[in-house]
PDB file of N, CA and C in Angstrom:
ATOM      1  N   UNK A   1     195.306 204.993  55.034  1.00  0.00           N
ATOM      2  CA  UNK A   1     194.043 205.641  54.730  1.00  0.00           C
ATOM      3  C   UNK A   1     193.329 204.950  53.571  1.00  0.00           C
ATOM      4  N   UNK A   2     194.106 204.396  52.723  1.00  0.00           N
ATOM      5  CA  UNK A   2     193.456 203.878  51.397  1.00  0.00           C
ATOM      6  C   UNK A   2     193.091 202.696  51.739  1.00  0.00           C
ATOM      7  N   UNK A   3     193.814 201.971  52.305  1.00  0.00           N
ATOM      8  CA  UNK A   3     193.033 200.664  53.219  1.00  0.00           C
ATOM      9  C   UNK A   3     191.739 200.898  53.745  1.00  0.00           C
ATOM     10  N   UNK A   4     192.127 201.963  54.788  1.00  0.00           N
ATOM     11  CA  UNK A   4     190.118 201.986  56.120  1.00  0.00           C
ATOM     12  C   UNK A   4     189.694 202.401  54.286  1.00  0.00           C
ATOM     13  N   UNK A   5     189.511 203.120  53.148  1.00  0.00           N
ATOM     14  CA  UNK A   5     188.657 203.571  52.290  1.00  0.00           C
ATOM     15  C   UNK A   5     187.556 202.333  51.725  1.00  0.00           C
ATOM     16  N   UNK A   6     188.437 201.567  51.287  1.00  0.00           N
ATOM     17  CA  UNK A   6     188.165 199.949  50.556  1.00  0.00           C
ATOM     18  C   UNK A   6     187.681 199.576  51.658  1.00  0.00           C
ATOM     19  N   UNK A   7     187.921 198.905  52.619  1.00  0.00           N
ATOM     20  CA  UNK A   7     187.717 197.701  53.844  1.00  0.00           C
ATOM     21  C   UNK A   7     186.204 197.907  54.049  1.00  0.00           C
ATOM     22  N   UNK A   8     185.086 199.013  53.943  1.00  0.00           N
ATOM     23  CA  UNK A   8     184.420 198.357  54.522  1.00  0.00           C
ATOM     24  C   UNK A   8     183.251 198.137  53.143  1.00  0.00           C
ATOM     25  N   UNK A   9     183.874 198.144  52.061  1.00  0.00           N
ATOM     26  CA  UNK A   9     183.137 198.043  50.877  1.00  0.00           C
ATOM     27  C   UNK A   9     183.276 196.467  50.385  1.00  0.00           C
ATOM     28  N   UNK A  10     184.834 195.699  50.754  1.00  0.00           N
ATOM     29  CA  UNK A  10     184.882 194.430  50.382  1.00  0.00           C
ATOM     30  C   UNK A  10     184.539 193.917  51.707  1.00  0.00           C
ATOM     31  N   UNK A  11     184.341 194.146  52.911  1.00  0.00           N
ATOM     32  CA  UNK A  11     184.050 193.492  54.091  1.00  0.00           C
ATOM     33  C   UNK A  11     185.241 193.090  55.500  1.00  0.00           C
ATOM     34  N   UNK A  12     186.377 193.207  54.691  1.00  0.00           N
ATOM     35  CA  UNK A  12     187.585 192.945  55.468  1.00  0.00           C
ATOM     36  C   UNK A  12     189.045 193.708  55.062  1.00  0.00           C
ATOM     37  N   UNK A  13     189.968 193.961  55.900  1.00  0.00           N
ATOM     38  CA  UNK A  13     190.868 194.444  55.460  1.00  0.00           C
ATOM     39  C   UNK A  13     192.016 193.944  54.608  1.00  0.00           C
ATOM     40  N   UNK A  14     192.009 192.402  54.541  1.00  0.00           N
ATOM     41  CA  UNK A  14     192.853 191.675  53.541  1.00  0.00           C
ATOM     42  C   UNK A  14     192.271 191.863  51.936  1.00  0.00           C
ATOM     43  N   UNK A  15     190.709 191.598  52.007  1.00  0.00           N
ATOM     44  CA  UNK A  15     190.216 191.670  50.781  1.00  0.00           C
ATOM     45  C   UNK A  15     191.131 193.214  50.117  1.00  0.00           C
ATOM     46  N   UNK A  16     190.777 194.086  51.022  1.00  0.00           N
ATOM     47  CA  UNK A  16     190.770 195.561  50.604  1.00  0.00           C
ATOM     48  C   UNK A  16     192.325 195.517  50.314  1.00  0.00           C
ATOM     49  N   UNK A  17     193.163 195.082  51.046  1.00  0.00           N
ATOM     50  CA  UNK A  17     194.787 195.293  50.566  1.00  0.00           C
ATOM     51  C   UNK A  17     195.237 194.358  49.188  1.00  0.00           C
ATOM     52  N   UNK A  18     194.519 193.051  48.878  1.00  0.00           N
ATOM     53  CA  UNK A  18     194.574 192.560  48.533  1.00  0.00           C
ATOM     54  C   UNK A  18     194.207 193.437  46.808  1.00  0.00           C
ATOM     55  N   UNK A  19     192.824 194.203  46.725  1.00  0.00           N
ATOM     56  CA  UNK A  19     192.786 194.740  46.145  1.00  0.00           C
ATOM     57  C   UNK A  19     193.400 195.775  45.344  1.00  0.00           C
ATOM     58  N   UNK A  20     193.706 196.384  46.399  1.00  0.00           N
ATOM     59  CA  UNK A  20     194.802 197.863  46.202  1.00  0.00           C
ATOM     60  C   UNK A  20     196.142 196.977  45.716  1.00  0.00           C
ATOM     61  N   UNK A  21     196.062 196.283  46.302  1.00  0.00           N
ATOM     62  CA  UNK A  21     197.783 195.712  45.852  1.00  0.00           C
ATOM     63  C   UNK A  21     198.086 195.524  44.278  1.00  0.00           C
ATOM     64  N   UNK A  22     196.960 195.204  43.913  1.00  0.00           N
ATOM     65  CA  UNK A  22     196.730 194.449  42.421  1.00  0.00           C
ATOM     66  C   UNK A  22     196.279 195.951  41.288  1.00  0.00           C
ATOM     67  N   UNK A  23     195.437 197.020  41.820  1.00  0.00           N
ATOM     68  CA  UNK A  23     195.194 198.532  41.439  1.00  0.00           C
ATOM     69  C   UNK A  23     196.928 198.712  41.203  1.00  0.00           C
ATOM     70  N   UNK A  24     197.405 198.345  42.289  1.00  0.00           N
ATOM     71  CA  UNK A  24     199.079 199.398  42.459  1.00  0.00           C
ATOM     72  C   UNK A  24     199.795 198.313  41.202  1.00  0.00           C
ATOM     73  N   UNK A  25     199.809 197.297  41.287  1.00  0.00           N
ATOM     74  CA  UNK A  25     201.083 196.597  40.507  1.00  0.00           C
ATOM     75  C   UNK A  25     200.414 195.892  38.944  1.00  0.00           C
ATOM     76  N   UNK A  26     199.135 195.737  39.039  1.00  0.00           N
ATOM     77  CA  UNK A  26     198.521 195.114  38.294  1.00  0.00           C
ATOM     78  C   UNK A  26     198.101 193.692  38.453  1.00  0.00           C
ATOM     79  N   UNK A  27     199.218 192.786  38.921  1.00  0.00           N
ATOM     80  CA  UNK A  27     198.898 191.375  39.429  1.00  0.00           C
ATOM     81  C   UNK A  27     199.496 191.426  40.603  1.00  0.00           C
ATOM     82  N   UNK A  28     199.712 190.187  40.880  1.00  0.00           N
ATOM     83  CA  UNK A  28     201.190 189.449  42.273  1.00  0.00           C
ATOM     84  C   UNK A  28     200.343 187.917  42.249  1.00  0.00           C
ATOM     85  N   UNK A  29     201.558 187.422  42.910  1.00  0.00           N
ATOM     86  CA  UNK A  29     201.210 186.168  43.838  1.00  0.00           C
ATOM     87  C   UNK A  29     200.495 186.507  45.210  1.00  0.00           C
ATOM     88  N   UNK A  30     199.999 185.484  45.288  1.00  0.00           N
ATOM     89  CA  UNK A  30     199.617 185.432  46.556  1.00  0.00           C
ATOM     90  C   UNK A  30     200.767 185.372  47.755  1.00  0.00           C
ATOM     91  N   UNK A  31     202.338 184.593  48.192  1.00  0.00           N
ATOM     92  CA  UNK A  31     203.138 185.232  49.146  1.00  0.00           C
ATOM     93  C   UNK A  31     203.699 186.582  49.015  1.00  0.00           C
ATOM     94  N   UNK A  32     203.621 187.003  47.216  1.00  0.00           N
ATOM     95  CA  UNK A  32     204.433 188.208  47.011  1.00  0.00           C
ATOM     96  C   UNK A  32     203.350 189.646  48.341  1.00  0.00           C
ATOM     97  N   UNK A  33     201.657 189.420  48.003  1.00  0.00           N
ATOM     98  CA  UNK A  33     201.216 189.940  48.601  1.00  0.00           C
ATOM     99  C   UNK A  33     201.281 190.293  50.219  1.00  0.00           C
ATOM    100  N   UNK A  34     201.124 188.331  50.406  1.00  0.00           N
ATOM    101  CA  UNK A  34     201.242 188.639  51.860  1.00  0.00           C
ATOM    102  C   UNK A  34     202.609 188.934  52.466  1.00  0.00           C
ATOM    103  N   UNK A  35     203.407 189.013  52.050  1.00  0.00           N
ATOM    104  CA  UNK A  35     205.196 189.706  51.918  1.00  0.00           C
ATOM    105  C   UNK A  35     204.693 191.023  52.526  1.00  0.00           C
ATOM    106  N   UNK A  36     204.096 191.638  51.186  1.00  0.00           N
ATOM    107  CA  UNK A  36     203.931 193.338  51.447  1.00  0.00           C
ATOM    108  C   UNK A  36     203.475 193.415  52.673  1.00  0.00           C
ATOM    109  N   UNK A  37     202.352 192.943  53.295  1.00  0.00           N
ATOM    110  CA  UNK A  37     201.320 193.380  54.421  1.00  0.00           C
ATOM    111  C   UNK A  37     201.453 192.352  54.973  1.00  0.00           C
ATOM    112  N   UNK A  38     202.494 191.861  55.542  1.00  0.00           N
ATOM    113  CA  UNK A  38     202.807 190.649  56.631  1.00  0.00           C
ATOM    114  C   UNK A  38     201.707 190.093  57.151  1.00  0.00           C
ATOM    115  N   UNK A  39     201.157 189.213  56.338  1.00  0.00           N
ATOM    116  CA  UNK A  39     200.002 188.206  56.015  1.00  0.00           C
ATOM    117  C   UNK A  39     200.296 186.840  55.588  1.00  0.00           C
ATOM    118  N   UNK A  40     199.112 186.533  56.380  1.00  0.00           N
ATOM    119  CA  UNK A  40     199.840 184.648  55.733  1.00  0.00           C
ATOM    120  C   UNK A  40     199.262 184.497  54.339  1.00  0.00           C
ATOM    121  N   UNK A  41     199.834 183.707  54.313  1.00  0.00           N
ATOM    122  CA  UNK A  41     199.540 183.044  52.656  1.00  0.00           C
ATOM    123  C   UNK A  41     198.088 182.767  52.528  1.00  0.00           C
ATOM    124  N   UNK A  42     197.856 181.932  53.489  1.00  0.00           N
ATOM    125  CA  UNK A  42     196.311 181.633  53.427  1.00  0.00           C
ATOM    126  C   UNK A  42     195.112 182.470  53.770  1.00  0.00           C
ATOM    127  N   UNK A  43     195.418 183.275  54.315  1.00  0.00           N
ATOM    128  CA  UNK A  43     194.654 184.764  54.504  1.00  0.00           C
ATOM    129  C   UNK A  43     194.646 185.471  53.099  1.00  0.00           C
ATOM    130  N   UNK A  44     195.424 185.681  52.398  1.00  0.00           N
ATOM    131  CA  UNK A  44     195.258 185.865  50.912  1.00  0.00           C
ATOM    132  C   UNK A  44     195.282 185.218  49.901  1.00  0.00           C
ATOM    133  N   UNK A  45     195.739 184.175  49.705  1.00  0.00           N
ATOM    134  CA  UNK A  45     194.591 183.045  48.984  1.00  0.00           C
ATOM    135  C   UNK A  45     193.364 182.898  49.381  1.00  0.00           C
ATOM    136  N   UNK A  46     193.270 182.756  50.396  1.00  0.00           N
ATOM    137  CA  UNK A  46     191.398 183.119  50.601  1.00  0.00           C
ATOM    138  C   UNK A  46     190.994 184.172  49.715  1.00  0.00           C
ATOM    139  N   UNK A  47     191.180 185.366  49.851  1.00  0.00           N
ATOM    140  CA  UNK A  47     190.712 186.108  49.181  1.00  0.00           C
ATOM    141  C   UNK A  47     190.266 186.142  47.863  1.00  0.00           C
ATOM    142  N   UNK A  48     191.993 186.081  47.052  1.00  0.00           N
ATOM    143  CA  UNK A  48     192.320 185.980  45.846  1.00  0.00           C
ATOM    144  C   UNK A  48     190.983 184.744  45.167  1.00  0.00           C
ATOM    145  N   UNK A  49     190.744 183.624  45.896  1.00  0.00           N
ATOM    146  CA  UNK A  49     190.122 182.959  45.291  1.00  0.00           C
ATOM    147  C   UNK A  49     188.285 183.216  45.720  1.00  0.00           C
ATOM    148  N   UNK A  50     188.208 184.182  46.519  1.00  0.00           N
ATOM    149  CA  UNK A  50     187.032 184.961  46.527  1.00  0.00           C
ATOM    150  C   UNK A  50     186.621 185.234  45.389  1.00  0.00           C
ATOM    151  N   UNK A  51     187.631 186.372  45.195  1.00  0.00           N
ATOM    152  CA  UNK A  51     187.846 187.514  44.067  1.00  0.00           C
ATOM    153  C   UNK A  51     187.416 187.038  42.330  1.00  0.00           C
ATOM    154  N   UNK A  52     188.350 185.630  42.814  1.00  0.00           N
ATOM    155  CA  UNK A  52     188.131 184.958  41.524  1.00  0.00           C
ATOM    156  C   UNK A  52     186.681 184.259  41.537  1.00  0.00           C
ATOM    157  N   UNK A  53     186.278 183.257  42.072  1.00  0.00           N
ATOM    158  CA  UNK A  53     185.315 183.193  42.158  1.00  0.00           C
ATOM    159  C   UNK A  53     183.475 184.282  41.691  1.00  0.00           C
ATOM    160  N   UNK A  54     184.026 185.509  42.428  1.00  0.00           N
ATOM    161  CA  UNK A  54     183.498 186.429  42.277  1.00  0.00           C
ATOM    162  C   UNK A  54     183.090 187.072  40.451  1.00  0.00           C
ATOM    163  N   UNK A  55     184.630 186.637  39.866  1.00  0.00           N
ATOM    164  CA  UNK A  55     184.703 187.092  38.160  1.00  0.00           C
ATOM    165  C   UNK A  55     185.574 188.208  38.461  1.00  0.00           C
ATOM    166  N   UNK A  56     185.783 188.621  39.129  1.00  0.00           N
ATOM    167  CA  UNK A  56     186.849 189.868  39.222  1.00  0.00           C
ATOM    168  C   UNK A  56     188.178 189.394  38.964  1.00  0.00           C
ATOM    169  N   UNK A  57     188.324 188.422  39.338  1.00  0.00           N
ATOM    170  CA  UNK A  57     190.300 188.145  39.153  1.00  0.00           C
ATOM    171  C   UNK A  57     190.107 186.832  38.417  1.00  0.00           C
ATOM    172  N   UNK A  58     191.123 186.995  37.611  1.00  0.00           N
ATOM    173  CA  UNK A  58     191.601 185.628  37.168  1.00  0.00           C
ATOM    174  C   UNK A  58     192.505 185.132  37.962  1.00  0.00           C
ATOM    175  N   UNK A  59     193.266 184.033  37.127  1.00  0.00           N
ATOM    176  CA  UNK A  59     194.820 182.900  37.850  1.00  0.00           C
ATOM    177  C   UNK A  59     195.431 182.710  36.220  1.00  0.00           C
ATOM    178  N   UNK A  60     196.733 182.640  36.259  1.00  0.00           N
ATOM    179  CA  UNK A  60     197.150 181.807  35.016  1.00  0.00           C
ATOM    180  C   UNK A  60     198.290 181.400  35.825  1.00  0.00           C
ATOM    181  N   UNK A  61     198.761 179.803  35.639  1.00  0.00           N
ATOM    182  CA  UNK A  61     199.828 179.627  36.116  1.00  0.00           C
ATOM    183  C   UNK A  61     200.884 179.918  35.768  1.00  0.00           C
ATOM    184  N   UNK A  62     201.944 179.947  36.456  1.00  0.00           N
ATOM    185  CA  UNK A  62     203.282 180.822  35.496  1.00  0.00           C
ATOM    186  C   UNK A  62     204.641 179.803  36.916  1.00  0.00           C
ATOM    187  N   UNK A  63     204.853 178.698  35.868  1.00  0.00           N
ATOM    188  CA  UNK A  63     205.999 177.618  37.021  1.00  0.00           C
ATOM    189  C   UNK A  63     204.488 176.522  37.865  1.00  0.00           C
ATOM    190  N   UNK A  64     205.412 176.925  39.114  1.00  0.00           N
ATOM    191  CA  UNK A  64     204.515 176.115  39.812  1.00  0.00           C
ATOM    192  C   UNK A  64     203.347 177.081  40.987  1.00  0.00           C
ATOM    193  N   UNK A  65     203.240 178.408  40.697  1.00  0.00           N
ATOM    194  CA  UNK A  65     202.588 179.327  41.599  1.00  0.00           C
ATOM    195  C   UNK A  65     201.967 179.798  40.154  1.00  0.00           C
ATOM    196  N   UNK A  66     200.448 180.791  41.009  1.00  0.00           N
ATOM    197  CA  UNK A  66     199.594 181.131  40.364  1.00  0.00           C
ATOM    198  C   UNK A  66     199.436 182.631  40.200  1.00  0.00           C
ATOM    199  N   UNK A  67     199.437 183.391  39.412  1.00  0.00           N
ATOM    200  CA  UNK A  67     199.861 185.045  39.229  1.00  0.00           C
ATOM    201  C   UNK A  67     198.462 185.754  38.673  1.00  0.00           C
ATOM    202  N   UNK A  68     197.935 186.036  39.753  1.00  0.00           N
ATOM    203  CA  UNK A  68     196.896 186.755  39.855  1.00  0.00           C
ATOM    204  C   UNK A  68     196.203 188.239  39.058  1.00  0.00           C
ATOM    205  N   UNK A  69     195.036 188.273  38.235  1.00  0.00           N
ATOM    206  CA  UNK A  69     195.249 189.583  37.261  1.00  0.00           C
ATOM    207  C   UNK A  69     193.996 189.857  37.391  1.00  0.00           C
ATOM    208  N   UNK A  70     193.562 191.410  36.928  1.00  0.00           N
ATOM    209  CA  UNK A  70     192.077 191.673  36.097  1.00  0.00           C
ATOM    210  C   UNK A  70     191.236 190.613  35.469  1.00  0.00           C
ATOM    211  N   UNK A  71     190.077 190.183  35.658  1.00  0.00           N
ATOM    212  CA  UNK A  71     189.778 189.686  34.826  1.00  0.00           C
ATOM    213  C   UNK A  71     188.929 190.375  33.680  1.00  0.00           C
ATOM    214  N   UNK A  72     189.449 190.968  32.550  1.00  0.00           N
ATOM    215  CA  UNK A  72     189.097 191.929  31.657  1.00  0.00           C
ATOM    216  C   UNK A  72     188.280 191.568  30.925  1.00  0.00           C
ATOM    217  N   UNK A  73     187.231 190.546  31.161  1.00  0.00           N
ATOM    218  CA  UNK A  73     186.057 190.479  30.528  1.00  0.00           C
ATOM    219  C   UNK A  73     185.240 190.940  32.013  1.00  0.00           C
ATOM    220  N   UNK A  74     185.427 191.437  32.789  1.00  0.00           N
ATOM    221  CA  UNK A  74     184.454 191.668  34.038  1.00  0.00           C
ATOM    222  C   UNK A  74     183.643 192.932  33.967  1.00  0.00           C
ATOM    223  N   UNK A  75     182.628 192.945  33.802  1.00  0.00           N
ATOM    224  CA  UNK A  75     181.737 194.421  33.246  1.00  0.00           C
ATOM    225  C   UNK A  75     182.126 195.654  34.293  1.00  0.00           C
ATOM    226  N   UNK A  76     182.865 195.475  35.369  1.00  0.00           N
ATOM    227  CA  UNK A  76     182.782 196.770  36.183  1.00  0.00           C
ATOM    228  C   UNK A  76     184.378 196.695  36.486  1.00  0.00           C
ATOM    229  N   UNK A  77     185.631 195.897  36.247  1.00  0.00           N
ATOM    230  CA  UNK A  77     186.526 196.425  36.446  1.00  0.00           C
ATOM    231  C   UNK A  77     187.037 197.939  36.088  1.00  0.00           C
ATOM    232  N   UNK A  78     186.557 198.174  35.121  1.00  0.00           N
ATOM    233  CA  UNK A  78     187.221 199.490  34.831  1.00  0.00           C
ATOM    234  C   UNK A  78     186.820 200.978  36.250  1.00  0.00           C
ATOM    235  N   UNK A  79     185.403 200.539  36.474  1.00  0.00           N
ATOM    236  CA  UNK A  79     184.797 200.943  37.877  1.00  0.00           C
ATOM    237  C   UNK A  79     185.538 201.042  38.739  1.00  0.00           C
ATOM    238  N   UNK A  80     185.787 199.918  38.903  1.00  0.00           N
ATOM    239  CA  UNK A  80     186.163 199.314  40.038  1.00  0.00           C
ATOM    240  C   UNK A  80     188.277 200.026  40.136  1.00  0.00           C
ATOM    241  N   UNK A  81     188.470 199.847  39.522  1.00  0.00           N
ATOM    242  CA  UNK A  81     189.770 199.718  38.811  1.00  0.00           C
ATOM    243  C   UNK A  81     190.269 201.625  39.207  1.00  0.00           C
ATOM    244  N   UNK A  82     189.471 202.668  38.836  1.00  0.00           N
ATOM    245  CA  UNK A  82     189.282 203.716  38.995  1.00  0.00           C
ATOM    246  C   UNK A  82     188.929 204.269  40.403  1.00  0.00           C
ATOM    247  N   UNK A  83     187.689 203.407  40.891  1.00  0.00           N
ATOM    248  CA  UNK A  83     187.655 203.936  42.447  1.00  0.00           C
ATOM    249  C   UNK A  83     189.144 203.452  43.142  1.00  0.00           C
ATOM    250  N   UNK A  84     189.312 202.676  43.096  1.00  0.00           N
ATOM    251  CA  UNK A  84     191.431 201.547  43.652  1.00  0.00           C
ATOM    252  C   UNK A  84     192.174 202.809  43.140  1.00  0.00           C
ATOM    253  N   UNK A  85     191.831 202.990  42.200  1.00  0.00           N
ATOM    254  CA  UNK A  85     192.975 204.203  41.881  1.00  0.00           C
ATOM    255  C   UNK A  85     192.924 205.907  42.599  1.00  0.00           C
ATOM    256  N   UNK A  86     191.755 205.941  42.708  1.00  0.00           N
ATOM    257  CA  UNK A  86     191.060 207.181  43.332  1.00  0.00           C
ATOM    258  C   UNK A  86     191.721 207.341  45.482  1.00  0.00           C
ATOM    259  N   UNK A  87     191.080 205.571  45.375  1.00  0.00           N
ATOM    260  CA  UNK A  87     191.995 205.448  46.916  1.00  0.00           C
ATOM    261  C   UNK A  87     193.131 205.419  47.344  1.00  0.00           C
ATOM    262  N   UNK A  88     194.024 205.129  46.501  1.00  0.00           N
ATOM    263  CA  UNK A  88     195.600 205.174  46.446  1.00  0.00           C
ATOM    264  C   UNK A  88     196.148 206.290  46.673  1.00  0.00           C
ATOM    265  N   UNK A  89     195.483 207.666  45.783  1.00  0.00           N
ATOM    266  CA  UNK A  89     195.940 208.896  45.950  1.00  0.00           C
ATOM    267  C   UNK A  89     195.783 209.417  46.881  1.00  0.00           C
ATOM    268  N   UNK A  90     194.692 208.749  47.926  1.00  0.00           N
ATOM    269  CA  UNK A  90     194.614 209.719  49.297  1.00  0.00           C
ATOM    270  C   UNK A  90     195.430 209.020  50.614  1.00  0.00           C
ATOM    271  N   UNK A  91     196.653 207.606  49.967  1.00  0.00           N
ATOM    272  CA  UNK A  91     197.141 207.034  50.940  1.00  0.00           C
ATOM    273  C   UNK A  91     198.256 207.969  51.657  1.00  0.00           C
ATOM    274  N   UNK A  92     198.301 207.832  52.874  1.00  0.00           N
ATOM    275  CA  UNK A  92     199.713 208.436  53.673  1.00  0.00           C
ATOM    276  C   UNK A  92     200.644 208.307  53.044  1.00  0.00           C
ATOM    277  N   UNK A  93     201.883 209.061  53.273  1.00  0.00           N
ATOM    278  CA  UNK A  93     203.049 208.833  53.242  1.00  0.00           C
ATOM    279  C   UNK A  93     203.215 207.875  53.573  1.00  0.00           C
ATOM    280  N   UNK A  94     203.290 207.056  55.034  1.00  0.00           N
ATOM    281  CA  UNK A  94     203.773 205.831  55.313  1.00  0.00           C
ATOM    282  C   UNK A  94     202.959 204.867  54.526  1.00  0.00           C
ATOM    283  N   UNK A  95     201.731 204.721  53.918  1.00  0.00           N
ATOM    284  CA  UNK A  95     201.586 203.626  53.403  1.00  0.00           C
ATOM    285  C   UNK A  95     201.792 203.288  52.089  1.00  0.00           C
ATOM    286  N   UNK A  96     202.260 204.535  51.192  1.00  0.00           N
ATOM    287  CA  UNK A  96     202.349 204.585  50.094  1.00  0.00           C
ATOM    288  C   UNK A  96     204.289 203.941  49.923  1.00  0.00           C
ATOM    289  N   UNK A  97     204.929 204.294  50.923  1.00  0.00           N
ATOM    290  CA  UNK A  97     206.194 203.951  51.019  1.00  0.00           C
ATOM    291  C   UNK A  97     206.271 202.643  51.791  1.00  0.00           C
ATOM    292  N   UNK A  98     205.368 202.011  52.629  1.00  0.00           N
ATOM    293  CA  UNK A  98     205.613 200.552  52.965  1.00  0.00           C
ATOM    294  C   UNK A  98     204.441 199.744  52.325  1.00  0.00           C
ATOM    295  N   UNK A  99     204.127 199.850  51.448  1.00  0.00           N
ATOM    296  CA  UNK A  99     203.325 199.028  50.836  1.00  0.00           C
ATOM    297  C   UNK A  99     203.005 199.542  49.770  1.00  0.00           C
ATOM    298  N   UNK A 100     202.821 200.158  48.453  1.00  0.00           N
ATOM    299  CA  UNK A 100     203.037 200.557  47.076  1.00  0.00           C
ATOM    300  C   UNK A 100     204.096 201.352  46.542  1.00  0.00           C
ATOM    301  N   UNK A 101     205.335 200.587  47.162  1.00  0.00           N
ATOM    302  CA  UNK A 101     206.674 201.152  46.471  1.00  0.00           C
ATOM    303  C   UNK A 101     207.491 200.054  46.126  1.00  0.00           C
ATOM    304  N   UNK A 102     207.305 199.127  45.046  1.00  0.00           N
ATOM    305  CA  UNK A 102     208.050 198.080  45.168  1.00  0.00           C
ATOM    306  C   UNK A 102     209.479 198.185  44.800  1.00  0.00           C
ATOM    307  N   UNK A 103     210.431 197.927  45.121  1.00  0.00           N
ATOM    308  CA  UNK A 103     211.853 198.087  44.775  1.00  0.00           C
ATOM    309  C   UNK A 103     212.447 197.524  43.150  1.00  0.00           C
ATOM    310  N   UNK A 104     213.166 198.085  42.360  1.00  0.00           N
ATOM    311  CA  UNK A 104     212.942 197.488  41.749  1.00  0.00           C
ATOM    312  C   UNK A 104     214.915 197.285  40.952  1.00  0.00           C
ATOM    313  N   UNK A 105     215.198 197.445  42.069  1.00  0.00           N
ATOM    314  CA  UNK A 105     216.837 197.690  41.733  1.00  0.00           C
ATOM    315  C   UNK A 105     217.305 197.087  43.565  1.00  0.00           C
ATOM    316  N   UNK A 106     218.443 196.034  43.494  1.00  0.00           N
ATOM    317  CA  UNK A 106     218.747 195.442  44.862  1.00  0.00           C
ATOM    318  C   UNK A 106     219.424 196.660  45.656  1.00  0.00           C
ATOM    319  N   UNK A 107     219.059 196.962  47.097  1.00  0.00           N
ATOM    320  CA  UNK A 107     219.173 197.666  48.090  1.00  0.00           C
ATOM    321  C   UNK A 107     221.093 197.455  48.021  1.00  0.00           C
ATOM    322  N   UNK A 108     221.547 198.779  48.504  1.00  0.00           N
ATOM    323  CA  UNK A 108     223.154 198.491  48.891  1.00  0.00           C
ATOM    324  C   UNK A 108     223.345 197.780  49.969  1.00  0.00           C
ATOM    325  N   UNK A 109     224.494 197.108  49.922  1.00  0.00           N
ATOM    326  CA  UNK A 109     224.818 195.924  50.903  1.00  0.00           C
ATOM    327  C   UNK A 109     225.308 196.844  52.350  1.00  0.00           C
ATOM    328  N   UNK A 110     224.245 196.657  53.159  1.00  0.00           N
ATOM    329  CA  UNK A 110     224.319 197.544  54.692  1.00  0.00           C
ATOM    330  C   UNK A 110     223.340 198.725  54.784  1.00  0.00           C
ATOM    331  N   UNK A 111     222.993 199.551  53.599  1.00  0.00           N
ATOM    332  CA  UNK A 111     222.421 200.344  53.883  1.00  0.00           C
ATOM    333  C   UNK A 111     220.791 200.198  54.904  1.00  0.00           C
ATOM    334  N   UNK A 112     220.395 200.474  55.856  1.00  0.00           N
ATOM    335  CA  UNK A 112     219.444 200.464  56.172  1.00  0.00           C
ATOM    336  C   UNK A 112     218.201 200.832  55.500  1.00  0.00           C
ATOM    337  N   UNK A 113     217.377 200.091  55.975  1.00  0.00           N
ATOM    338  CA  UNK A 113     215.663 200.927  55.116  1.00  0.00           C
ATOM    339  C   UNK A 113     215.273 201.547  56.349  1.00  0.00           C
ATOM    340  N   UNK A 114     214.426 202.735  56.227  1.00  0.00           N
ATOM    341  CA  UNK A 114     214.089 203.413  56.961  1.00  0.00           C
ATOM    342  C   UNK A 114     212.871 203.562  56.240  1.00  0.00           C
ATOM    343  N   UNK A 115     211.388 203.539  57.207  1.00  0.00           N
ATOM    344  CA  UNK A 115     210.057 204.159  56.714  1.00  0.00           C
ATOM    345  C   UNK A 115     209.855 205.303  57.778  1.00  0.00           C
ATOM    346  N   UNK A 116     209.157 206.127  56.659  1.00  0.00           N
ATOM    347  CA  UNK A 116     208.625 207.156  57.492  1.00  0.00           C
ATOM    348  C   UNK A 116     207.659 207.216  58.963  1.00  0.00           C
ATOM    349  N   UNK A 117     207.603 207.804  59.601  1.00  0.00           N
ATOM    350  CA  UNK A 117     207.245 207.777  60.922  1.00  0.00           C
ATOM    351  C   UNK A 117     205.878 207.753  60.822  1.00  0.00           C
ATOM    352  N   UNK A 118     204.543 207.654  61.243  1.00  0.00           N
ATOM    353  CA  UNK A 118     203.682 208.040  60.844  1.00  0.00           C
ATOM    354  C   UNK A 118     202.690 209.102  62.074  1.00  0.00           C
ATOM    355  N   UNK A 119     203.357 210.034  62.387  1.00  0.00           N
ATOM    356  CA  UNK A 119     203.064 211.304  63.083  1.00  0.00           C
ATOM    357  C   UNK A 119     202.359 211.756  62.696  1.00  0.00           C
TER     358      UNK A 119
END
C-alpha cells in the first residue's frame, strides 16, 4: 500500500521503493536495495542517481560501493521525509514484514522464513 501511495508522485514504482527504502533505514546501497525488492541493480542506480541529481540524495563512498543518504542541505527533505514516513504507517502487514524489517541478528541454521499471506 505504501508503495501504490508514493509511485504515482515520483512517476514509477522503483523510484517510490527506492524512496521508502531510504525513509525506513535512512541510507543503503544500491544491491542492498535491489536485494529487498528483487530488482536489478541498474533499475536502482538509475534512480538513486535521479534522486541525486535531483539534490535529494547524496553518495559518499564507503570501500569500493557508494552508500546512499539525505541530502540535508535539500530545502524540502524534511517534507518530504515526513510524507515517506506518513506512507509507511499505512503499509500492510506483508509489506512491512518483506520489505521494512531488516534482520539484524543471523537467522537459526534451518529455521524457515515464513511471510505473511497477503489475504
Amino acid at each position: 500500500m505504501a508503495i501504490e501511495l508514493i509511485e504515482p508522485l515520483v512517476g514509477n514504482s522503483t523510484g517510490a521503493k527506492v524512496l521508502l527504502y531510504l525513509a525506513n533505514y535512512g541510507d543503503g546501497y544500491a544491491s542492498g536495495i535491489a536485494r529487498t525488492f528483487a530488482l536489478s541493480v541498474s533499475q536502482v542506480l538509475k534512480q538513486l542517481e535521479r534522486f541525486e541529481q535531483g539534490g535529494i540524495l547524496v553518495q559518499r563512498p564507503l570501500g569500493r560501493t557508494r552508500l546512499y543518504t539525505w541530502n540535508p542541505r535539500w530545502p524540502l527533505r524534511q517534507e518530504l521525509q515526513a510524507m515517506l514516513q506518513k506512507a509507511l504507517t499505512r503499509s500492510s502487514e506483508y509489506e512491512t514484514q518483506a520489505f521494512f524489517r531488516e534482520r539484524r541478528r543471523p537467522r537459526l541454521k534451518g529455521k524457515p522464513y515464513e511471510l505473511i499471506s497477503q489475504d
